[in-house]
N, C-alpha and C. Protein backbone atom coordinates (compact mmCIF):
# COMPACT_ATOMS: atom_id res chain seq x y z
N UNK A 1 49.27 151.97 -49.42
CA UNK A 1 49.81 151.20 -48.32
C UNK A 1 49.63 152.02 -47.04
N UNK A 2 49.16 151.46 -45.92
CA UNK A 2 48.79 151.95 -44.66
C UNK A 2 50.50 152.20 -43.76
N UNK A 3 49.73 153.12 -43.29
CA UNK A 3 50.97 153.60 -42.43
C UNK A 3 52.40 152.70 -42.08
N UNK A 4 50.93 151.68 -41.29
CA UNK A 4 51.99 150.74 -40.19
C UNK A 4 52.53 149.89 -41.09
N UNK A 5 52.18 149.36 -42.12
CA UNK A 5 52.99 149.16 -43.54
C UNK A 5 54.20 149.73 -43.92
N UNK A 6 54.22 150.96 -43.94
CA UNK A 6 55.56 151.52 -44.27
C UNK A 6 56.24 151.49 -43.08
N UNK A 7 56.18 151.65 -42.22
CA UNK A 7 57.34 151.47 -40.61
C UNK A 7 57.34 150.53 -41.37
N UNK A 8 56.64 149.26 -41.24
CA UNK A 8 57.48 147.92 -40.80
C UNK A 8 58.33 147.72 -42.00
N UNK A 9 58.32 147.77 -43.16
CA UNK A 9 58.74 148.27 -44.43
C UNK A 9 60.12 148.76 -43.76
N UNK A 10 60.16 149.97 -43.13
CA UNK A 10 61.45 150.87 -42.45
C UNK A 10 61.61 149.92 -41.54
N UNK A 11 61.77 149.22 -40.85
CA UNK A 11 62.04 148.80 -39.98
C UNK A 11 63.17 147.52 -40.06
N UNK A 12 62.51 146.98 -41.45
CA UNK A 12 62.36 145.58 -42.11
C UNK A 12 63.91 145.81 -42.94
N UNK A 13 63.94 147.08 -43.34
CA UNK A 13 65.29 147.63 -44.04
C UNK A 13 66.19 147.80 -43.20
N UNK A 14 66.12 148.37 -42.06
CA UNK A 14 66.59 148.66 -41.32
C UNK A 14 67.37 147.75 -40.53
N UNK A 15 66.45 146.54 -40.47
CA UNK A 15 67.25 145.44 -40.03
C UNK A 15 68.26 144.66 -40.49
N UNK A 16 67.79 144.45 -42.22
CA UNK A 16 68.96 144.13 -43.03
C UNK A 16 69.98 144.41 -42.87
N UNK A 17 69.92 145.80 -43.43
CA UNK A 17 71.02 147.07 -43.95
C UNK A 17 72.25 146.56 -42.32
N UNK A 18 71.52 146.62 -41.10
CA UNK A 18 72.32 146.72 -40.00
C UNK A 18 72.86 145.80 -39.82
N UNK A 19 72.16 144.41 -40.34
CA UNK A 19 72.96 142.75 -40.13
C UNK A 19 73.72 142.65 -40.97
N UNK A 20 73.93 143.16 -42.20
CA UNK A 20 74.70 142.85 -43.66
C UNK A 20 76.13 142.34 -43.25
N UNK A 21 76.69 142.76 -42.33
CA UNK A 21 78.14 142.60 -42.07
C UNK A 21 78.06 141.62 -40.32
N UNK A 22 77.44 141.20 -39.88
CA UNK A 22 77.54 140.03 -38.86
C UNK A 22 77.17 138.43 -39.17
N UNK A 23 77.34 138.12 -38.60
CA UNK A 23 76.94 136.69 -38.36
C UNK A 23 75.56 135.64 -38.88
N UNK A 24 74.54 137.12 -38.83
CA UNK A 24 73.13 136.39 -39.17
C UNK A 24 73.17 136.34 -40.77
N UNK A 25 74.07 137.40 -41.58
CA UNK A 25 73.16 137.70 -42.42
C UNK A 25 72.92 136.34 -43.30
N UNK A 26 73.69 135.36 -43.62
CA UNK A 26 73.03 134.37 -44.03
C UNK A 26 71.64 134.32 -44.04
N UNK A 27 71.24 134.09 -42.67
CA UNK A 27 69.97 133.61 -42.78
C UNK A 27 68.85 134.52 -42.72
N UNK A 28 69.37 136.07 -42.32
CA UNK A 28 68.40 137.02 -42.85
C UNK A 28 67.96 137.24 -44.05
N UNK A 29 69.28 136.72 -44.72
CA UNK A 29 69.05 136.66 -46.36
C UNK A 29 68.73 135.95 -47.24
N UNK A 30 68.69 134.95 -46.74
CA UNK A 30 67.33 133.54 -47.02
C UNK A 30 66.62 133.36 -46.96
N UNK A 31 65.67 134.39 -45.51
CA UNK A 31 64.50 134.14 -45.31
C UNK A 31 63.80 135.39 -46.17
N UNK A 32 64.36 136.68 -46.40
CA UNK A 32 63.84 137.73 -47.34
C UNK A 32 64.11 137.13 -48.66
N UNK A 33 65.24 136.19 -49.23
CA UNK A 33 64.22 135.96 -50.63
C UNK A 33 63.78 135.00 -50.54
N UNK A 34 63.37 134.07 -49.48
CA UNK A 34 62.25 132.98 -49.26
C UNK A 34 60.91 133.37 -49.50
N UNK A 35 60.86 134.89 -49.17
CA UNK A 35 59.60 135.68 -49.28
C UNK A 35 58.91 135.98 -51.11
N UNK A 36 60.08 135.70 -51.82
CA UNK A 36 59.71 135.79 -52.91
C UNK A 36 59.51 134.24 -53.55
N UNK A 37 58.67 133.36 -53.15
CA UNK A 37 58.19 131.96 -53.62
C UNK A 37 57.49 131.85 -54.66
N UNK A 38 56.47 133.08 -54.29
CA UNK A 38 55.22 132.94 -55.52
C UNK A 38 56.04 132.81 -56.95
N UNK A 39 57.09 133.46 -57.41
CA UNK A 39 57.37 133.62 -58.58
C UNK A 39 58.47 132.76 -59.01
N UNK A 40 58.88 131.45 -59.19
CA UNK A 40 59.49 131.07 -59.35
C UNK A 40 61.01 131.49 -60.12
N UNK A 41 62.54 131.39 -59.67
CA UNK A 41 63.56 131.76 -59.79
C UNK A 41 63.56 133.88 -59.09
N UNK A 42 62.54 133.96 -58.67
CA UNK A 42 62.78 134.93 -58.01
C UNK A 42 63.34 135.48 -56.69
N UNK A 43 63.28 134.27 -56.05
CA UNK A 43 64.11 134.07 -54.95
C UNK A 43 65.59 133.79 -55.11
N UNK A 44 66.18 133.09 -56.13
CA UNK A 44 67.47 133.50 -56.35
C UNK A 44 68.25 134.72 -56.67
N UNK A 45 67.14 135.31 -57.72
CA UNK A 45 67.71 136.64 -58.20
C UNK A 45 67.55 137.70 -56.65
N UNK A 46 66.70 137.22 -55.70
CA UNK A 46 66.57 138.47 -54.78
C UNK A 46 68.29 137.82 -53.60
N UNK A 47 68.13 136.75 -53.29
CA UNK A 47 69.22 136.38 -52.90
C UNK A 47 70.61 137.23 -53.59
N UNK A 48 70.69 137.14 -54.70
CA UNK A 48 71.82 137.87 -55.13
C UNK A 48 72.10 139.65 -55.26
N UNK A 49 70.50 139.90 -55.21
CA UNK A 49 70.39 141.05 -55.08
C UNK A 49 70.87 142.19 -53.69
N UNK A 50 70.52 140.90 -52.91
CA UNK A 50 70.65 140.81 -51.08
C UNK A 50 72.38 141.59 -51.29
N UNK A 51 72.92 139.94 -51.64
CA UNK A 51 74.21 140.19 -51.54
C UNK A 51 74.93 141.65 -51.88
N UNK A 52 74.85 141.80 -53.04
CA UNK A 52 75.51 142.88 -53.88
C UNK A 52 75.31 144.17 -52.94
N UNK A 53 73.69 144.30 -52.54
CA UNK A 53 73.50 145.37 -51.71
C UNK A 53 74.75 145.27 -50.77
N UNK A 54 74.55 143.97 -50.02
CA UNK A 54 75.85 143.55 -48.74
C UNK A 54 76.83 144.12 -48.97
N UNK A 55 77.50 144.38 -50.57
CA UNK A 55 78.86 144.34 -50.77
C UNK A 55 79.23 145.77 -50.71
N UNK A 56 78.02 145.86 -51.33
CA UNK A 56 77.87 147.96 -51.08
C UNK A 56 78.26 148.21 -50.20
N UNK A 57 77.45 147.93 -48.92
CA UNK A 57 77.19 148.63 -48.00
C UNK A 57 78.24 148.21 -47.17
N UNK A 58 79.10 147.15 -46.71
CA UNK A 58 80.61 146.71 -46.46
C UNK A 58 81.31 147.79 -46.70
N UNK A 59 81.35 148.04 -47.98
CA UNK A 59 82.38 148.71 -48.42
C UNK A 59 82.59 150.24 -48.33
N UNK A 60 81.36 150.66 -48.21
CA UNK A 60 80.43 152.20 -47.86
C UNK A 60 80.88 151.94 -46.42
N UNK A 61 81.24 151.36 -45.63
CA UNK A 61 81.47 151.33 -44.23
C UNK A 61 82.93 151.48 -43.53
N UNK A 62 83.34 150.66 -44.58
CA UNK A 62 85.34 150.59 -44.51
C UNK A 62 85.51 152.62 -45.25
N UNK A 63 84.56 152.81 -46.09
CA UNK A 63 84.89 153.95 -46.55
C UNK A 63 84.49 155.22 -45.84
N UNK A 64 83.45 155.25 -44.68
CA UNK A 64 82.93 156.11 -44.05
C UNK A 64 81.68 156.75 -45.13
N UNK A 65 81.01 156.10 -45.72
CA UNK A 65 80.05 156.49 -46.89
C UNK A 65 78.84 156.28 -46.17
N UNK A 66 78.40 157.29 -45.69
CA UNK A 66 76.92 157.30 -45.17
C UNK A 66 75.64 156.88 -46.19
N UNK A 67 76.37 157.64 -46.87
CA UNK A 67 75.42 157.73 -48.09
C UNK A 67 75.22 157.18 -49.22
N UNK A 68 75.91 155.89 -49.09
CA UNK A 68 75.39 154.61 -49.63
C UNK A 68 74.74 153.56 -48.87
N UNK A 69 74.77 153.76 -47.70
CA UNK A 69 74.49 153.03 -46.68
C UNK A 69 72.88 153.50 -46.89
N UNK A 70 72.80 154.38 -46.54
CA UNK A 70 71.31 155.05 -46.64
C UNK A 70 70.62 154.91 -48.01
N UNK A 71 71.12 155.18 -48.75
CA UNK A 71 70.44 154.43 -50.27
C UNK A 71 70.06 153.39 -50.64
N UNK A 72 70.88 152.39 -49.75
CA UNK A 72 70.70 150.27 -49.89
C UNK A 72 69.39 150.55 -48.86
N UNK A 73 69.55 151.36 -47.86
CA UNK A 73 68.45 151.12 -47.01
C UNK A 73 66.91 151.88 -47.45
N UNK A 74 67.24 152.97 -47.88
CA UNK A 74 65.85 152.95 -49.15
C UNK A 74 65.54 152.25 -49.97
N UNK A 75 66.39 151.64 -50.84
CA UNK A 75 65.98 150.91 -51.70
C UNK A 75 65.53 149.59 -51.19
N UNK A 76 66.27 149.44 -49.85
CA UNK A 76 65.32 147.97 -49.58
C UNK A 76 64.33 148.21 -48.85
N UNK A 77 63.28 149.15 -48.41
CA UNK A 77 62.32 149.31 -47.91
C UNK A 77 61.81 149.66 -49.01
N UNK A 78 61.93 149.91 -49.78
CA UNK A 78 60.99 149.62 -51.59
C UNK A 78 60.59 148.59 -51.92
N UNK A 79 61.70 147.56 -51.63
CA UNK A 79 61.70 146.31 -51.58
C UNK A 79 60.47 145.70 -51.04
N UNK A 80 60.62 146.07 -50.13
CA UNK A 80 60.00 145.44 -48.55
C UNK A 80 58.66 145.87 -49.32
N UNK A 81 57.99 146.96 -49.16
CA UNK A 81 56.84 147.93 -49.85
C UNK A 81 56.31 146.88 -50.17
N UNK A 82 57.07 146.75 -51.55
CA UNK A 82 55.98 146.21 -52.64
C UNK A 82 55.86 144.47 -52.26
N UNK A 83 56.87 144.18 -51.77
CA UNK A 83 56.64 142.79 -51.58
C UNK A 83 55.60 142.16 -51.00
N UNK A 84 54.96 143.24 -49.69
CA UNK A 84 54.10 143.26 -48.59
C UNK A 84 53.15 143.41 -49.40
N UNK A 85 52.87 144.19 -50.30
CA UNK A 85 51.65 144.68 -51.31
C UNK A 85 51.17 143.53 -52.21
N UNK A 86 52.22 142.78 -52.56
CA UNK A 86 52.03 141.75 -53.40
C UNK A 86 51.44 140.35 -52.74
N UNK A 87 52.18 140.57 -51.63
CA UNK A 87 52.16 138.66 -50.68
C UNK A 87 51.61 138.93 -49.14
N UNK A 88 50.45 139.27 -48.74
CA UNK A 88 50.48 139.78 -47.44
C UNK A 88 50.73 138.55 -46.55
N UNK A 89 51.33 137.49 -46.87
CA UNK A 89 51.83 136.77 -45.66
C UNK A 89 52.86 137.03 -45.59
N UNK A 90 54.03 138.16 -46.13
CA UNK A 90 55.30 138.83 -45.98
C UNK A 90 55.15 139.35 -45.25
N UNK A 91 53.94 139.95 -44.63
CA UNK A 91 53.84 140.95 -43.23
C UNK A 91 54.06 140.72 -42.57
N UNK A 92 53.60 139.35 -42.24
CA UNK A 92 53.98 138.38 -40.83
C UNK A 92 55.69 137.90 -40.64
N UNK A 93 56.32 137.75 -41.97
CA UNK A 93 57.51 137.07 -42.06
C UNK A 93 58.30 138.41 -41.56
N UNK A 94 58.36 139.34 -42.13
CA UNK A 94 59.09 140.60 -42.18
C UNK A 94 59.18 141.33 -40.24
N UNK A 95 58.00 141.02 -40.06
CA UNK A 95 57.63 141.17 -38.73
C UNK A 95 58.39 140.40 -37.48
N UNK A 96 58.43 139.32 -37.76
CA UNK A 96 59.31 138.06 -37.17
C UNK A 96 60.25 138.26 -37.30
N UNK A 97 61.20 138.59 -38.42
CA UNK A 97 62.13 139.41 -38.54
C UNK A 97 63.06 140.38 -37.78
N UNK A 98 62.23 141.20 -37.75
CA UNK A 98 62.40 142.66 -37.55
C UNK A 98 62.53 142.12 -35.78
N UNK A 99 61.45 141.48 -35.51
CA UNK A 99 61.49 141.12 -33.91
C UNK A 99 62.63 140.25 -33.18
N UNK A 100 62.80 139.00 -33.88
CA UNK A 100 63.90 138.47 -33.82
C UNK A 100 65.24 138.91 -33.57
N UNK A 101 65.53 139.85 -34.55
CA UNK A 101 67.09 140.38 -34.37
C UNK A 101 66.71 141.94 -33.66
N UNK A 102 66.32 141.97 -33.50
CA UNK A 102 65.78 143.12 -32.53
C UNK A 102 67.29 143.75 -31.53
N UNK A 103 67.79 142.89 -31.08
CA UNK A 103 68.65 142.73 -30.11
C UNK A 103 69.76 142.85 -30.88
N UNK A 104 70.01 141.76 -31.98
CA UNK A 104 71.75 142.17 -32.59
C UNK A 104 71.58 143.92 -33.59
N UNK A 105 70.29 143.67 -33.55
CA UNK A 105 70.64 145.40 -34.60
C UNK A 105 70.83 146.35 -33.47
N UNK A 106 70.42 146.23 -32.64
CA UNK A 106 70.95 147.01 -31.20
C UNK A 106 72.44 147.11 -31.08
N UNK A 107 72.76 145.92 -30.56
CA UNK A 107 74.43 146.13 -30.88
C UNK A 107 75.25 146.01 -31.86
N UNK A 108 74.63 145.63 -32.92
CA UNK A 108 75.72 146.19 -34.45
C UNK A 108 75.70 147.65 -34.61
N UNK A 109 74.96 148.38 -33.94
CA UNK A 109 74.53 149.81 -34.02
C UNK A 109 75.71 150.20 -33.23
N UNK A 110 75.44 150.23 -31.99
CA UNK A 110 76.43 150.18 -31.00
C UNK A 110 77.57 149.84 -31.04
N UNK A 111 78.07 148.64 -31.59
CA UNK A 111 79.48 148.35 -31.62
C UNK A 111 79.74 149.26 -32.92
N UNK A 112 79.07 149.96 -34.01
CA UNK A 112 79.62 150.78 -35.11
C UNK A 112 79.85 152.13 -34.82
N UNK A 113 79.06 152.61 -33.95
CA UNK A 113 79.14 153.87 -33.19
C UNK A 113 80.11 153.90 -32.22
N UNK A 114 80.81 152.92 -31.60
CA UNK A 114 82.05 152.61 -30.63
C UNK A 114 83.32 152.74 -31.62
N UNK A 115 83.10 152.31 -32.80
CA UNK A 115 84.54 152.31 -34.04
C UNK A 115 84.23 154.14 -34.12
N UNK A 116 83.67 154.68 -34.63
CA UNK A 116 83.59 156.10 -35.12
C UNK A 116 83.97 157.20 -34.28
């Protein structure tokens, strides 16, 4: 996998991991296991997968746990990885993404760094 592959990969995690607890994540989390079509019932299981990460990382947050926070966010740029490897019209989706909320991962950043 080429470089600019893995950023957007990091980037793509990055965005999740940071929406998990606002307003979008619904639909951030619909459209990442929308990305898994090719395989039928795989988009549910990633949907739930979404979540659970969510619940982690909620809770890693009320707890001051960096370091689960950072683990959901590796593991979902693994995610991201292989998905891109598998479906390269995920590049484009992941991308849109990442661009889109561009702005609320800005201030979910910000308003979490204002609590600390």
């Amino acid at each position: 996998m080429d470089a600019e592959l893995v950023a957007l990969a990091g980037a793509g995690a990055n965005t999740m991991v940071a929406l998990m607890a606002t307003e979008v994540w619904e639909d951030v989390k619909r459209a990442i296991a929308a990305l898994h079509h090719r395989h039928p019932g795989h988009a549910a299981a990633a949907g739930i997968e979404l979540e659970e990460a969510r619940n982690d990382v909620v809770a890693a947050r009320e707890r001051g746990d960096i370091h689960t926070e950072a683990a959901v966010t590796a593991h979902l740029h693994g995610r991201l990885s292989r998905l891109m490897e598998q479906d390269p019209q995920a590049e484009e989706a992941i991308s849109g993404l990442v661009e889109r909320h561009a702005p609320r991962v800005h201030a979910a950043k910000a308003a979490r760094q204002a609590v600390k």
